[in-house]
N, C-alpha and C. Protein backbone atom coordinates (compact mmCIF):
# COMPACT_ATOMS: atom_id res chain seq x y z
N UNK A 1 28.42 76.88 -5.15
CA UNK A 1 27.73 75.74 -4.60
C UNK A 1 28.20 74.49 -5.36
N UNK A 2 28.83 73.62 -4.70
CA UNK A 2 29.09 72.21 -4.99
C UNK A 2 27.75 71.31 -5.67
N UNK A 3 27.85 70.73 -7.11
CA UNK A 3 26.85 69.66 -7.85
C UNK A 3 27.89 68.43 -7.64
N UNK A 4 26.73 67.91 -7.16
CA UNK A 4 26.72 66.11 -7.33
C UNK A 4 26.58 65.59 -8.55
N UNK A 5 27.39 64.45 -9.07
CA UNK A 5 26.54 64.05 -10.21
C UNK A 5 25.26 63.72 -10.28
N UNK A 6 24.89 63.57 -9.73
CA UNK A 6 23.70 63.19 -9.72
C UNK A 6 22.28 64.50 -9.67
N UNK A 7 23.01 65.56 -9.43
CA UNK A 7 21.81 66.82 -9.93
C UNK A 7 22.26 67.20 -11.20
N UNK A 8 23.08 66.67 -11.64
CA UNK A 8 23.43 66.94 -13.10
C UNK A 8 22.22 66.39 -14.30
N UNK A 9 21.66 66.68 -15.05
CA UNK A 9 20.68 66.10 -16.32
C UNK A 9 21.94 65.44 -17.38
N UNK A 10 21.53 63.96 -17.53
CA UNK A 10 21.84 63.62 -18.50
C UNK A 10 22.66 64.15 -19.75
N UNK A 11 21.63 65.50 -20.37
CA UNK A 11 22.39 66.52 -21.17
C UNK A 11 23.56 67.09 -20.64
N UNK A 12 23.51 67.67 -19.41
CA UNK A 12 24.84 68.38 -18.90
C UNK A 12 25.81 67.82 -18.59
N UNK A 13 25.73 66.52 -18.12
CA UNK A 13 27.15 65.71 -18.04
C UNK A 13 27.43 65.14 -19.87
N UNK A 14 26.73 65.01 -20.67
CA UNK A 14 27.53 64.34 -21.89
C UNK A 14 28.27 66.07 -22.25
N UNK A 15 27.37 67.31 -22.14
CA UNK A 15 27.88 68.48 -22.58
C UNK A 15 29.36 68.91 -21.65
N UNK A 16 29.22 68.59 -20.06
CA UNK A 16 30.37 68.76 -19.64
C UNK A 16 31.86 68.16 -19.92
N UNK A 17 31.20 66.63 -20.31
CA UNK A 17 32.44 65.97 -20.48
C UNK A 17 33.32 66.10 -21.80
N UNK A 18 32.23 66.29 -22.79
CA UNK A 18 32.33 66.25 -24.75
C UNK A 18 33.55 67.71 -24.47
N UNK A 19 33.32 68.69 -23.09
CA UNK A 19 33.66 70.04 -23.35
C UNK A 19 35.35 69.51 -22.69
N UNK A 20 35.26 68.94 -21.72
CA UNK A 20 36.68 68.09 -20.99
C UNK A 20 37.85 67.38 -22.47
N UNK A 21 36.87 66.58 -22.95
CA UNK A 21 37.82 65.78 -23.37
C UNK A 21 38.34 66.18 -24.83
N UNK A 22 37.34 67.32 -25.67
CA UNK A 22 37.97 68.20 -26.27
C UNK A 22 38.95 68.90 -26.03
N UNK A 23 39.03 69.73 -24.81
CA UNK A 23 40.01 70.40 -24.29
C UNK A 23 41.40 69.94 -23.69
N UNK A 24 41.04 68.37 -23.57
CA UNK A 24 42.06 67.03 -23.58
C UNK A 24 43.03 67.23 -25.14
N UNK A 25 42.03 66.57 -25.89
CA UNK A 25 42.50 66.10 -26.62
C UNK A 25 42.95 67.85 -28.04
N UNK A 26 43.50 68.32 -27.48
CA UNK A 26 43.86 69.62 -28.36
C UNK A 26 45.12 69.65 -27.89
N UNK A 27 45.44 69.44 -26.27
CA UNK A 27 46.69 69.45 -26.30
C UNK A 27 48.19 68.88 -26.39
N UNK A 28 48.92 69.28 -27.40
CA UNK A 28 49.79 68.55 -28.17
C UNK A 28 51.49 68.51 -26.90
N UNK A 29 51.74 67.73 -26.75
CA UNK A 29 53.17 68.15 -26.16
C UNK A 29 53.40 67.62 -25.02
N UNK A 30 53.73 67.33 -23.93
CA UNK A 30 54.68 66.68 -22.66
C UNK A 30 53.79 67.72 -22.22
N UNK A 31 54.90 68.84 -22.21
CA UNK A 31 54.78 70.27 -21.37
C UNK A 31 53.65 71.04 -21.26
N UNK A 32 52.71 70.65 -22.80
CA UNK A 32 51.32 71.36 -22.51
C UNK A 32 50.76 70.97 -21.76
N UNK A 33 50.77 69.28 -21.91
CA UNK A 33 50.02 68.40 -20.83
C UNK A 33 50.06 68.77 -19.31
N UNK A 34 51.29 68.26 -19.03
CA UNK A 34 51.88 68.94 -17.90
C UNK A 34 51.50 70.63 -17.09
N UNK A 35 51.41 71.46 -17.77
CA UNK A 35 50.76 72.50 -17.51
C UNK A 35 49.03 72.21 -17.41
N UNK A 36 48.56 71.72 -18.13
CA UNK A 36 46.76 71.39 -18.51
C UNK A 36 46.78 70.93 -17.19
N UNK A 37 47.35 69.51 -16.74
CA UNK A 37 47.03 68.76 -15.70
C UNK A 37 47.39 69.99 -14.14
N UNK A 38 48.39 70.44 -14.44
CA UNK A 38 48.46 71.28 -13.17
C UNK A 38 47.61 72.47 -12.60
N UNK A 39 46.61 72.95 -14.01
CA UNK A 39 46.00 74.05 -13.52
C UNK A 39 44.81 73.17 -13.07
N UNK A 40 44.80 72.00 -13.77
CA UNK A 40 42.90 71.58 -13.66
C UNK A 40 42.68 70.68 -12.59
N UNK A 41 43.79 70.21 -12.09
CA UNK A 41 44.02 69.17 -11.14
C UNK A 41 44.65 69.55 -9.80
N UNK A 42 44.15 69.78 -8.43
CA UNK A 42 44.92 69.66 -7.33
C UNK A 42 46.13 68.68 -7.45
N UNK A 43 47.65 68.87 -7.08
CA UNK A 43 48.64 68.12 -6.48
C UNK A 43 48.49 66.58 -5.97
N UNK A 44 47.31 66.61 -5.32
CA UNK A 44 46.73 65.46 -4.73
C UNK A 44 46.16 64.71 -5.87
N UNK A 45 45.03 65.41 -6.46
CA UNK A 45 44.73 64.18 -7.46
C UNK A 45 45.79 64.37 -8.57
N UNK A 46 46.59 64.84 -9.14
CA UNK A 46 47.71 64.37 -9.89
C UNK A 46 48.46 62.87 -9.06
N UNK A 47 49.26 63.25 -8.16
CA UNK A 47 49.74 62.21 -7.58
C UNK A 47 48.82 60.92 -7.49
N UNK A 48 47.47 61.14 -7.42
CA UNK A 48 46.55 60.01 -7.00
C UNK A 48 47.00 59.24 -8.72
N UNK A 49 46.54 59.93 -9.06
CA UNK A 49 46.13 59.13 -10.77
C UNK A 49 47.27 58.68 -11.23
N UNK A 50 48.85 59.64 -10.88
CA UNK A 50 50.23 59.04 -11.29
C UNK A 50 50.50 57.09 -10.40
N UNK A 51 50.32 57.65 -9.54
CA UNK A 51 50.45 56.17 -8.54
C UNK A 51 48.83 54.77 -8.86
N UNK A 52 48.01 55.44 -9.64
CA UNK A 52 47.56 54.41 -10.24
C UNK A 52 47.97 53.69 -11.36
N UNK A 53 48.72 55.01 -12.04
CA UNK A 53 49.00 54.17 -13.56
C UNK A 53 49.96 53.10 -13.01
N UNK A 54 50.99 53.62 -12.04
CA UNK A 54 52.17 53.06 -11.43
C UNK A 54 52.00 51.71 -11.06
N UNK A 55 50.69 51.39 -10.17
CA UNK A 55 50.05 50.18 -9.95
C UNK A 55 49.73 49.45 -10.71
N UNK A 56 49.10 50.18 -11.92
CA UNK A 56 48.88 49.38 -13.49
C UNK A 56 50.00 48.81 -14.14
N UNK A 57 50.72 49.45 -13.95
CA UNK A 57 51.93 48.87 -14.16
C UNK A 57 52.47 47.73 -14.15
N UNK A 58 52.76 48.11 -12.34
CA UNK A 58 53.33 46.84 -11.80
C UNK A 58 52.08 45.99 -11.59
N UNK A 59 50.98 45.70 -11.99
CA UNK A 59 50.09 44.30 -12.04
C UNK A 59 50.71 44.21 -12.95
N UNK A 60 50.75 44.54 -14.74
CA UNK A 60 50.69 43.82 -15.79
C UNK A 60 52.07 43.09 -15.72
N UNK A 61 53.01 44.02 -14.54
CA UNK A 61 54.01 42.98 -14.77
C UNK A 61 53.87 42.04 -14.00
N UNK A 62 53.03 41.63 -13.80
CA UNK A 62 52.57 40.39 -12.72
C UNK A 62 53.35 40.41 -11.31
N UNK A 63 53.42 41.30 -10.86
CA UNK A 63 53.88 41.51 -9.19
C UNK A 63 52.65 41.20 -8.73
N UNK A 64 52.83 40.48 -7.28
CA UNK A 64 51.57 40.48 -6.31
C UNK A 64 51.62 41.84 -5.75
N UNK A 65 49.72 41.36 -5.26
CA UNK A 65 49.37 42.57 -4.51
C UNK A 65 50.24 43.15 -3.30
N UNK A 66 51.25 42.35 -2.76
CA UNK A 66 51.77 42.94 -1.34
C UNK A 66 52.38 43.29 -1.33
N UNK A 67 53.50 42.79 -2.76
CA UNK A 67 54.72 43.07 -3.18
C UNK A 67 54.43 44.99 -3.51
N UNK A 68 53.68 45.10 -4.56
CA UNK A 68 52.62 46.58 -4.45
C UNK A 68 52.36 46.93 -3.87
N UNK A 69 51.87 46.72 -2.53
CA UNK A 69 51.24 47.22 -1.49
C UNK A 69 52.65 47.92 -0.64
N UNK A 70 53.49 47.08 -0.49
CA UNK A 70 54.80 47.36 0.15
C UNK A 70 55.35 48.50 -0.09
N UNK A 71 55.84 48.25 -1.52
CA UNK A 71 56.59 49.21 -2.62
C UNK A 71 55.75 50.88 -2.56
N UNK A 72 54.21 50.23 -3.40
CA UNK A 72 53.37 51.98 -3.27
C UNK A 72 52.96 52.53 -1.95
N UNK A 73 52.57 51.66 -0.94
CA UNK A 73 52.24 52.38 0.20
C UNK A 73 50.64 52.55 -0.09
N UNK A 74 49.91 51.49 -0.68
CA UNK A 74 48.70 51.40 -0.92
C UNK A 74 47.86 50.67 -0.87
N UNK A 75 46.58 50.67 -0.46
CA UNK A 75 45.98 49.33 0.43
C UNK A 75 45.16 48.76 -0.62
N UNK A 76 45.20 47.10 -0.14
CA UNK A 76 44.27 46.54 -1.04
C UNK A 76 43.52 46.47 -2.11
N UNK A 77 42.28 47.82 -1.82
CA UNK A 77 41.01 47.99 -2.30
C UNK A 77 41.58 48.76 -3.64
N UNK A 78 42.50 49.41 -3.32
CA UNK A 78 43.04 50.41 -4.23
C UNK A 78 43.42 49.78 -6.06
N UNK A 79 44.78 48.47 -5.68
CA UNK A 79 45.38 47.65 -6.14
C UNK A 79 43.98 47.03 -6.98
N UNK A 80 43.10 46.43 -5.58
CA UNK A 80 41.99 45.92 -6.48
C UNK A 80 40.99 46.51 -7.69
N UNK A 81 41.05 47.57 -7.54
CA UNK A 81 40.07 48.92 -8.07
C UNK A 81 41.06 48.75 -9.47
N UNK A 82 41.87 48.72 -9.30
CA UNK A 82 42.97 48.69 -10.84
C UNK A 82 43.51 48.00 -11.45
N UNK A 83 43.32 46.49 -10.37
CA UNK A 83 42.86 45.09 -11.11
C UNK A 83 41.89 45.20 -11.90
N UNK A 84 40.86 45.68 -11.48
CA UNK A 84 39.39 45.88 -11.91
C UNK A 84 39.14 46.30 -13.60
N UNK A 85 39.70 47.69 -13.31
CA UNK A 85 39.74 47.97 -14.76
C UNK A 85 40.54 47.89 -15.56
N UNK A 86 41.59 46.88 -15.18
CA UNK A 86 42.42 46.59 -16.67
C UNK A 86 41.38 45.15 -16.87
N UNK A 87 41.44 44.39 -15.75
CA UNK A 87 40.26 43.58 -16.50
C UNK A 87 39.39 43.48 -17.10
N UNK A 88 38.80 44.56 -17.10
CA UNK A 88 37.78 45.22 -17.44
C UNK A 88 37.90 46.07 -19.16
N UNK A 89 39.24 45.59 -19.17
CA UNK A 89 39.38 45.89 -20.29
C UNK A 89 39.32 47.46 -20.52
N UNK A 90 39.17 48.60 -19.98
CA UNK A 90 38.86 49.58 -20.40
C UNK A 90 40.37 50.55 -21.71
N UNK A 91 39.94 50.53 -22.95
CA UNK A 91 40.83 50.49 -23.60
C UNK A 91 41.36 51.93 -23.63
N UNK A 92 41.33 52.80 -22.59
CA UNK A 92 41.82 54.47 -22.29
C UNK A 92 42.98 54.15 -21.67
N UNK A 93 42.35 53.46 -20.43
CA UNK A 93 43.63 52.61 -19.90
C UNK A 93 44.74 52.20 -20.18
N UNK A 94 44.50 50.68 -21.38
CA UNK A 94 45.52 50.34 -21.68
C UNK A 94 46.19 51.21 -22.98
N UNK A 95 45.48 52.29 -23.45
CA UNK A 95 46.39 52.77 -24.19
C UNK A 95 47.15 53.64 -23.64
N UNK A 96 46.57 54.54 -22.59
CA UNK A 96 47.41 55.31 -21.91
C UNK A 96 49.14 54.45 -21.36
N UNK A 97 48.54 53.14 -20.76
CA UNK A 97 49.62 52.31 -20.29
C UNK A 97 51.05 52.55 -21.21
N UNK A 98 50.31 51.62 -22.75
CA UNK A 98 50.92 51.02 -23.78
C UNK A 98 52.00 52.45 -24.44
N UNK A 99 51.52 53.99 -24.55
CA UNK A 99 52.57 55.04 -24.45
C UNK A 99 53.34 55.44 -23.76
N UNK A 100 52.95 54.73 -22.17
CA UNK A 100 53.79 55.07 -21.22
C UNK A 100 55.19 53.94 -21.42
N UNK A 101 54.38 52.52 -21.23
CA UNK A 101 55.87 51.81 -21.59
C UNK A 101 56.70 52.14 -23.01
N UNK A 102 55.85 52.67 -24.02
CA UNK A 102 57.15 53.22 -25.39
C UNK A 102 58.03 54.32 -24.95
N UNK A 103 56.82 55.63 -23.98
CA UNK A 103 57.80 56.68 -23.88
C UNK A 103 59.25 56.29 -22.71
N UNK A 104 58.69 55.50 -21.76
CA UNK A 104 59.93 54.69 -20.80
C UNK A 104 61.25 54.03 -22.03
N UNK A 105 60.66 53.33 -22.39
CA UNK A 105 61.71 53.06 -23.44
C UNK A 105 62.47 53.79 -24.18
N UNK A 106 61.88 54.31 -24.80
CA UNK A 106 62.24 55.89 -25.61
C UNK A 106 63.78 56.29 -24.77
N UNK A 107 63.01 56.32 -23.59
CA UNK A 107 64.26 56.98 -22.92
C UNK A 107 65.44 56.84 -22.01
N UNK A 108 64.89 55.42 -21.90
CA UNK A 108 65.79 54.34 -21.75
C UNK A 108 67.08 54.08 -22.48
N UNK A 109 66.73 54.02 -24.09
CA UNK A 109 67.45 54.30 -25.18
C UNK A 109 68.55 55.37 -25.31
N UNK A 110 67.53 56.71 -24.98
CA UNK A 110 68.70 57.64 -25.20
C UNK A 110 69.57 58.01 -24.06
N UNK A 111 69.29 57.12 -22.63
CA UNK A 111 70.17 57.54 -22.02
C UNK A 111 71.52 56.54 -21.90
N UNK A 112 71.07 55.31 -22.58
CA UNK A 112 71.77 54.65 -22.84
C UNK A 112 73.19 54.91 -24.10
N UNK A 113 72.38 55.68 -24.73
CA UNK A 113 72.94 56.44 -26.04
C UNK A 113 73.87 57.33 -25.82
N UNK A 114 73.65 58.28 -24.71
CA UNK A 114 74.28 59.16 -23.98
C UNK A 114 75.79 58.47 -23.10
N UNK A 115 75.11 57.61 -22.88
CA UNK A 115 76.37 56.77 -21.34
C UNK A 115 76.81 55.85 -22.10
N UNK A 116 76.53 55.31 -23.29
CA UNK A 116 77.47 54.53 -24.32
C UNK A 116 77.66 54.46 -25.36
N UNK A 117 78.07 55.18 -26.00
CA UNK A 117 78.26 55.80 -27.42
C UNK A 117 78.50 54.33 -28.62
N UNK A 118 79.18 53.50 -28.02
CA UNK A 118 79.23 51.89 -28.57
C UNK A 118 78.38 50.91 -28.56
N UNK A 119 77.23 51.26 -28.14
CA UNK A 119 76.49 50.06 -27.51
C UNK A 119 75.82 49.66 -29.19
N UNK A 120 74.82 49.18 -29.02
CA UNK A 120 73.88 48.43 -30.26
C UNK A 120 73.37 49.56 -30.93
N UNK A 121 72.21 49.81 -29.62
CA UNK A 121 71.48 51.36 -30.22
C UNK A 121 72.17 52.49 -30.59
N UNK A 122 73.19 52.86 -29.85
CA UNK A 122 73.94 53.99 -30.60
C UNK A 122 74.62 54.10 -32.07
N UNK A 123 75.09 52.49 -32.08
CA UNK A 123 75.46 52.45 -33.44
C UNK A 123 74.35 52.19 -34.79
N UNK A 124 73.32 51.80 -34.11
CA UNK A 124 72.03 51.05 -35.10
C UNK A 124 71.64 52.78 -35.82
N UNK A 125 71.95 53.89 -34.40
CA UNK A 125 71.23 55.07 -34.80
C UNK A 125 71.79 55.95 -35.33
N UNK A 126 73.30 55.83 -35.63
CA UNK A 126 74.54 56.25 -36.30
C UNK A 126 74.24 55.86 -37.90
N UNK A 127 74.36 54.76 -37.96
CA UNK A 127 74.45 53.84 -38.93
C UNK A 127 73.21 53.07 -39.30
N UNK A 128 72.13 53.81 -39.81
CA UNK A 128 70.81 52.77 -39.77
C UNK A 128 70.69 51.77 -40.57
N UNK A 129 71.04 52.13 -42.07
CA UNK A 129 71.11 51.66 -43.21
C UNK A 129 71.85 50.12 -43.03
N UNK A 130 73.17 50.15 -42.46
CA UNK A 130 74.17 48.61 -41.93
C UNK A 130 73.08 48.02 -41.08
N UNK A 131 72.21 48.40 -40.47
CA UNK A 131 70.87 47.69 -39.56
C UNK A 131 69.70 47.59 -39.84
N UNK A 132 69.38 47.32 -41.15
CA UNK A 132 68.11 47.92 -41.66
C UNK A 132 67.58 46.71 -41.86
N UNK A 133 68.27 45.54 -41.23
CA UNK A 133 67.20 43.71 -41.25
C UNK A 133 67.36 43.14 -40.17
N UNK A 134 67.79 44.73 -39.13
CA UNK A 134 67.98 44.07 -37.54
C UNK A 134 66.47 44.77 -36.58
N UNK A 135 66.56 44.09 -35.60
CA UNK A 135 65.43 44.67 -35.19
C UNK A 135 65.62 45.56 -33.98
N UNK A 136 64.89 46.17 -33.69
CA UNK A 136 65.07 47.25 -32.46
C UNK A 136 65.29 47.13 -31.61
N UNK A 137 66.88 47.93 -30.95
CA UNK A 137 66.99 47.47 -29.56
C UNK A 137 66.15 47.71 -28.53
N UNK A 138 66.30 46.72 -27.53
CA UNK A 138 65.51 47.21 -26.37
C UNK A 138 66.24 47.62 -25.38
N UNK A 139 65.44 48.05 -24.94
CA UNK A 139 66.41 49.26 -23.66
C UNK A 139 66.73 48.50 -22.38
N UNK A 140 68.31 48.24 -22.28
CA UNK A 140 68.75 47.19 -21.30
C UNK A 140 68.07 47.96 -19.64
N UNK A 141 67.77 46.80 -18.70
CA UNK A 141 67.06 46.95 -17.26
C UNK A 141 67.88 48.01 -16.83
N UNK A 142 69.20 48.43 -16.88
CA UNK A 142 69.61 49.40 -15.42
C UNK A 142 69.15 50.67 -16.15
N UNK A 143 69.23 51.06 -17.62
CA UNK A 143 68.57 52.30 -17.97
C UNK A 143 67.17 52.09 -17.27
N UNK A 144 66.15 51.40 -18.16
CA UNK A 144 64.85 51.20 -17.89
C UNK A 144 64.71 51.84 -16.62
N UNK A 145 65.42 50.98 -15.34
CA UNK A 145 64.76 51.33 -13.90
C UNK A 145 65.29 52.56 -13.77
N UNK A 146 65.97 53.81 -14.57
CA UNK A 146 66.24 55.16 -13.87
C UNK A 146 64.62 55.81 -13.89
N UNK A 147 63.73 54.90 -14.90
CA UNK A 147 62.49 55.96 -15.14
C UNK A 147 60.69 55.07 -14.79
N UNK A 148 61.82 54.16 -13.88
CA UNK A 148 60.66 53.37 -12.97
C UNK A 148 60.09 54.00 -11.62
């Protein structure tokens, strides 16, 4: 039988969730994650929640809504709903965001590393010590967009 939140007591939703986000937060790794999210999550809401962060995204990079709307294939209310809570400040959010743009980078880097053995970063990561009052490359746009 399907519960509403709302036949839930107070106690049982802080006990359900305290039991969620423990079981969150234990798992270490890409791949654990990745597995966690696939048993606990229908296909559908994975994709739902991936194409929000996606939207989060592209607001903070200040794209308009239509330009978004175009691109995700997602209406209005949606866009707005995720206006909402970055405004809103909710700081799960933006930290989730703020690892996503390092791990993009991350790998931005090494594929750059891979496809140019000469570039800045490859040599900065060869040679750290000759770069050690330079500051960190950033991962040039045509890598970046392979993992946009």
């Amino acid at each position: 039988m399907k519960k509403r939140k709302k036949d839930f007591t107070k106690q049982e939703v802080i006990r359900t969730l305290y039991t969620l986000y423990t079981a969150a937060s234990a798992i270490r790794g890409r791949e654990a994650v990745k597995l966690f999210l696939k048993d606990l999550l229908t296909e559908s809401e994975r994709l739902m929640l991936g194409r929000r962060l996606m939207v989060a995204r592209m607001l903070l990079r200040g794209e308009t809504h239509d330009i978004i709307r175009k691109r995700m294939g997602v209406g209005y209310n949606t866009i707005v709903r995720v206006k909402r809570w970055l405004q809103d400040e909710f700081p799960g959010y933006e930290q989730a965001l703020e690892g996503l743009e390092k791990e993009m980078d991350k790998r931005a880097i090494i594929a750059e590393l891979k496809d140019n053995p000469l570039s800045y970063a490859a040599l900065k990561k060869k040679y750290p010590m000759h770069f050690l009052f330079f500051p960190e490359p950033k991962p040039k746009p045509k890598y970046r967009e392979k993992f946009e």
